[in-house]
Protein backbone atom coordinates (compact mmCIF):
# COMPACT_ATOMS: atom_id res chain seq x y z
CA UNK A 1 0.00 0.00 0.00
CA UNK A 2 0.80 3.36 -0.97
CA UNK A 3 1.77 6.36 1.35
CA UNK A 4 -1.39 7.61 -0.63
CA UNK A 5 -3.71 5.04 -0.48
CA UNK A 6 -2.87 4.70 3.44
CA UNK A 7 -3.13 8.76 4.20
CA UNK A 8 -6.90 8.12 2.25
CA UNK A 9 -7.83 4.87 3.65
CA UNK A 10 -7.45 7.02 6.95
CA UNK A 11 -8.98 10.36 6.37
CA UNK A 12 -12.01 8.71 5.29
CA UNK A 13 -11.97 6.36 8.23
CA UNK A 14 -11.07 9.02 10.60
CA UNK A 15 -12.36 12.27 9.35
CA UNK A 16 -15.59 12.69 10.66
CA UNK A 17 -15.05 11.71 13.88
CA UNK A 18 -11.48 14.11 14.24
CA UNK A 19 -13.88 16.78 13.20
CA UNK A 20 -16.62 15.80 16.03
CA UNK A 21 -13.82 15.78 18.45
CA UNK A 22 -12.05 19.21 17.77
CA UNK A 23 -15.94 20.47 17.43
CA UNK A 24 -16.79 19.66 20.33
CA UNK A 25 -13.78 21.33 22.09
CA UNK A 26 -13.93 24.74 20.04
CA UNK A 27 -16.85 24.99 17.85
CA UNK A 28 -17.71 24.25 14.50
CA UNK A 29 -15.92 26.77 12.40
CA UNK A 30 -12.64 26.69 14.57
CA UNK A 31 -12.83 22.81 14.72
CA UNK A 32 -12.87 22.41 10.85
CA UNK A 33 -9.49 24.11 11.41
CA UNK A 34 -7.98 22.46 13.51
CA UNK A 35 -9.22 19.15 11.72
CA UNK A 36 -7.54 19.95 8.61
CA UNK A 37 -4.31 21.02 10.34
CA UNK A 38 -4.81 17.38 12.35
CA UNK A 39 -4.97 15.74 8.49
CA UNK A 40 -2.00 18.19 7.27
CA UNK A 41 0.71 16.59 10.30
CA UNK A 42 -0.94 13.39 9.08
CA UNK A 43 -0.07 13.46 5.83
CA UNK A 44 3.63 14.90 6.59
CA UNK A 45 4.28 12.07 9.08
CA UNK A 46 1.99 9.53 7.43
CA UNK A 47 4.67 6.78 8.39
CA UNK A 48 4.31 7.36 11.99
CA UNK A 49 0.33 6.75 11.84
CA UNK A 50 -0.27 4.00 14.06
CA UNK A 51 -3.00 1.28 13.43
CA UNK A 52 -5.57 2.02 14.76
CA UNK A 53 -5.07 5.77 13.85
CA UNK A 54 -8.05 7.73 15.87
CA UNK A 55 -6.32 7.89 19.27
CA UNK A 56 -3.41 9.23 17.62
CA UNK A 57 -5.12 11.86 15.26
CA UNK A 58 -7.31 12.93 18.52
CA UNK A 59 -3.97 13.28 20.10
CA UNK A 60 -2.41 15.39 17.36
CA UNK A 61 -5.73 17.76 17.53
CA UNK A 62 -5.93 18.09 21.09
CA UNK A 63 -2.30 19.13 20.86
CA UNK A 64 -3.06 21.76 18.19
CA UNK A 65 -6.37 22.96 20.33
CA UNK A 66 -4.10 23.79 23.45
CA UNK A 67 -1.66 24.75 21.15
CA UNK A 68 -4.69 27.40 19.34
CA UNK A 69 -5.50 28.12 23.40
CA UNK A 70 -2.02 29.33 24.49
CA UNK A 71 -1.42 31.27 21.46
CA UNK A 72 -5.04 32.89 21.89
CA UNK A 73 -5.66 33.05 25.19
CA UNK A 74 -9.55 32.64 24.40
CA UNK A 75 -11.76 30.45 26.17
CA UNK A 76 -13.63 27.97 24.06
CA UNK A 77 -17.38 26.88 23.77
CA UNK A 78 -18.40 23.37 24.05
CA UNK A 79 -20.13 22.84 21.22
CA UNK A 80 -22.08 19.82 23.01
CA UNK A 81 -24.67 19.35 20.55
CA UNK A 82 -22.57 19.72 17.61
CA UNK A 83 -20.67 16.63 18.80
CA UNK A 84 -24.10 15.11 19.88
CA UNK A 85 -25.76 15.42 16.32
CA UNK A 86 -22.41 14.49 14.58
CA UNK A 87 -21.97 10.90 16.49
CA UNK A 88 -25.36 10.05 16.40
CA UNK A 89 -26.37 10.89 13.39
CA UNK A 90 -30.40 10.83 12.79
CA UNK A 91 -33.20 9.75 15.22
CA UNK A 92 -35.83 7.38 14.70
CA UNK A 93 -37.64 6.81 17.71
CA UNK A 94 -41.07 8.33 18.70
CA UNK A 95 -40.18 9.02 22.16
CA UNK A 96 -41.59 12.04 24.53
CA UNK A 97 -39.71 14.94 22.88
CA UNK A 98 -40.00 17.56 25.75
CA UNK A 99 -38.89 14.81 28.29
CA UNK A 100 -36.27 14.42 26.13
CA UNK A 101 -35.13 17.96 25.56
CA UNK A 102 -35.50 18.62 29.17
CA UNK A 103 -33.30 15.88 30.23
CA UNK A 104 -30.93 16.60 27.26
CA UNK A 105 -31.02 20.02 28.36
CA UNK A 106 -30.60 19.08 32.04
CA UNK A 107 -27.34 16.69 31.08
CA UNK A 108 -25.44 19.54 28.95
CA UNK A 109 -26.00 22.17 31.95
CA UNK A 110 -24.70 19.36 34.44
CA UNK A 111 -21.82 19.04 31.81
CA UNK A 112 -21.16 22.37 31.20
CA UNK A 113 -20.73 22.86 34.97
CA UNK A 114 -17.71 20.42 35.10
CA UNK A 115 -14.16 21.12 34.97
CA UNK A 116 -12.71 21.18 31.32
CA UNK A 117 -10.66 18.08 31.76
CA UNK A 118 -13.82 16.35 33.36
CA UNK A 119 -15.75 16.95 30.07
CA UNK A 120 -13.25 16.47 27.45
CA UNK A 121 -12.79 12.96 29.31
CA UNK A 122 -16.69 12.09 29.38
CA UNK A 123 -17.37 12.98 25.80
CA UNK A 124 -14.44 10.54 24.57
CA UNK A 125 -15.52 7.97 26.34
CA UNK A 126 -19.49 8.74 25.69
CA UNK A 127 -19.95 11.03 22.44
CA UNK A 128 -16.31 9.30 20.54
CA UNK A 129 -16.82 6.04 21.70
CA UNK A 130 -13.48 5.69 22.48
CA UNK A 131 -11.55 3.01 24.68
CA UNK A 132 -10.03 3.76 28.14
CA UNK A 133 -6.86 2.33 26.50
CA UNK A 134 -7.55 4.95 23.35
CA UNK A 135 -8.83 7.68 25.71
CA UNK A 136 -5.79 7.69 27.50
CA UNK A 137 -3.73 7.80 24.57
CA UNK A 138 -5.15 11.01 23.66
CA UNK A 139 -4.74 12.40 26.88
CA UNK A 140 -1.03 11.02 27.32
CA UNK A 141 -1.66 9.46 30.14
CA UNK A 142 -1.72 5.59 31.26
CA UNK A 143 -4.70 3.53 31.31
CA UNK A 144 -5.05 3.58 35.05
CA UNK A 145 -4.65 7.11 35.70
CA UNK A 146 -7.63 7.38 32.81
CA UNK A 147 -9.55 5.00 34.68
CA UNK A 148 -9.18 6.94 37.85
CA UNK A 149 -10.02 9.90 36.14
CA UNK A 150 -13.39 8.78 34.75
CA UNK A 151 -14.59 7.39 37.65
CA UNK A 152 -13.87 10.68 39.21
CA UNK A 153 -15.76 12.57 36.42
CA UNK A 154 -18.58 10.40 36.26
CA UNK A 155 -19.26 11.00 40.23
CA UNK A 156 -19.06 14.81 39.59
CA UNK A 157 -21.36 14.43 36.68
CA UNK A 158 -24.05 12.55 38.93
CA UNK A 159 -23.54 15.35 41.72
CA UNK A 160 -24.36 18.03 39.33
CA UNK A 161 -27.35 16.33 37.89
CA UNK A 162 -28.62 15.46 41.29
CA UNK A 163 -27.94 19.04 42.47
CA UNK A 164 -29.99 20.26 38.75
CA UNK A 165 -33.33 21.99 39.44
CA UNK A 166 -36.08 19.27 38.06
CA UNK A 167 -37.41 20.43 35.43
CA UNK A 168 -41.04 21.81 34.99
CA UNK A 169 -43.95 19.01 33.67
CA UNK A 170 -44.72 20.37 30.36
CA UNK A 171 -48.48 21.79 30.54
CA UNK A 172 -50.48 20.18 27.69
CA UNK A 173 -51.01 22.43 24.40
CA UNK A 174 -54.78 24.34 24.52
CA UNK A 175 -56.77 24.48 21.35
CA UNK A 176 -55.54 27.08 19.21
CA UNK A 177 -58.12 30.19 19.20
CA UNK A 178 -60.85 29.86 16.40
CA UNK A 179 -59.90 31.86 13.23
CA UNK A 180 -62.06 32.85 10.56
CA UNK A 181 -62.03 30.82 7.60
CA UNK A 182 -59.90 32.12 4.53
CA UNK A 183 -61.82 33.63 1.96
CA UNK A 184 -60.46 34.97 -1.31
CA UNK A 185 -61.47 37.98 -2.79
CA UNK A 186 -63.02 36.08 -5.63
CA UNK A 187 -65.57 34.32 -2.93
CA UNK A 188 -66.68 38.06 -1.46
CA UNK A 189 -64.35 38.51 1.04
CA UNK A 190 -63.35 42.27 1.69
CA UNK A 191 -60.21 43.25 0.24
């Protein structure tokens, strides 16, 4: 195999979930960025891709978002739902929607409440379906200190949704007031 054909084989393996990633640390526009820089070090050090390459390209972006930070000095958005609608792609379940969005809602305020390396850790392992072994690989640590970590984060996520103000029952929808039927001017109606 080519260092072409390998470089492809992984950007179209990779690429949408690099982009998920680096969106969900700095927002959409910024994290289209940063993707393509992550695929530009790629392609210059294509030999050094490991197999599997994800942990490793997450590495190289994380690296080039606190790189982006440092240089900046800007704080960054988590773009939550970005990363939420990117990984999961279309629903197709009939469930209660406003139970739904208020529990959503309820989760990404408990999230947003966290410490940044509590919820770049807890979307990896939930919204990237990543490994603790890959996790940690990205966060250049070892697989025990990750482990540690996330069972840390996941115990501060449960405290802020148990601390969360329940959420409102959702009054059911009245009739909508009686309007007069549409008549055009051809049927007499006043113009």
């Amino acid at each position: 195999m080519t260092h072409a054909q390998r470089f492809r084989d992984v950007y179209e393996e990779c690429y949408p979930r690099v982009l998920a990633y680096t969106t969900s640390l700095v927002g959409r526009q910024v994290g289209e960025d940063i993707t393509s820089e992550t695929f530009t070090v790629a392609w210059r050090r294509v030999r050094d891709v490991p197999d599997p390459a994800l942990p490793w390209l997450l590495g190289v972006a994380r690296n080039l978002v606190r790189e982006l930070r440092r240089r900046d000095a800007h704080q960054y958005l988590l773009a939550a739902e970005e990363a939420q609608r990117i990984s999961s792609g279309a629903r197709t379940d009939t469930a209660d929607v406003a139970a739904e969005v208020a529990g959503r809602h309820d989760a990404l305020q408990a999230l947003a409440g966290l410490p940044e390396a509590d919820r770049e850790l807890l979307t990896l392992i939930a919204w990237h379906g990543l490994s603790a072994r890959e996790a940690a690989q990205v966060l250049d640590c070892t697989t025990a200190t990750l482990t540690v970590r996330l069972y840390r984060a996941r115990r501060r996520l449960e405290k802020a949704l148990e601390a969360a103000p329940a959420a409102p029952e959702p009054e059911p929808a009245s009739a909508p007031p009686a309007e007069t039927p549409y008549r055009s001017h051809r049927e007499g109606a006043p113009a």
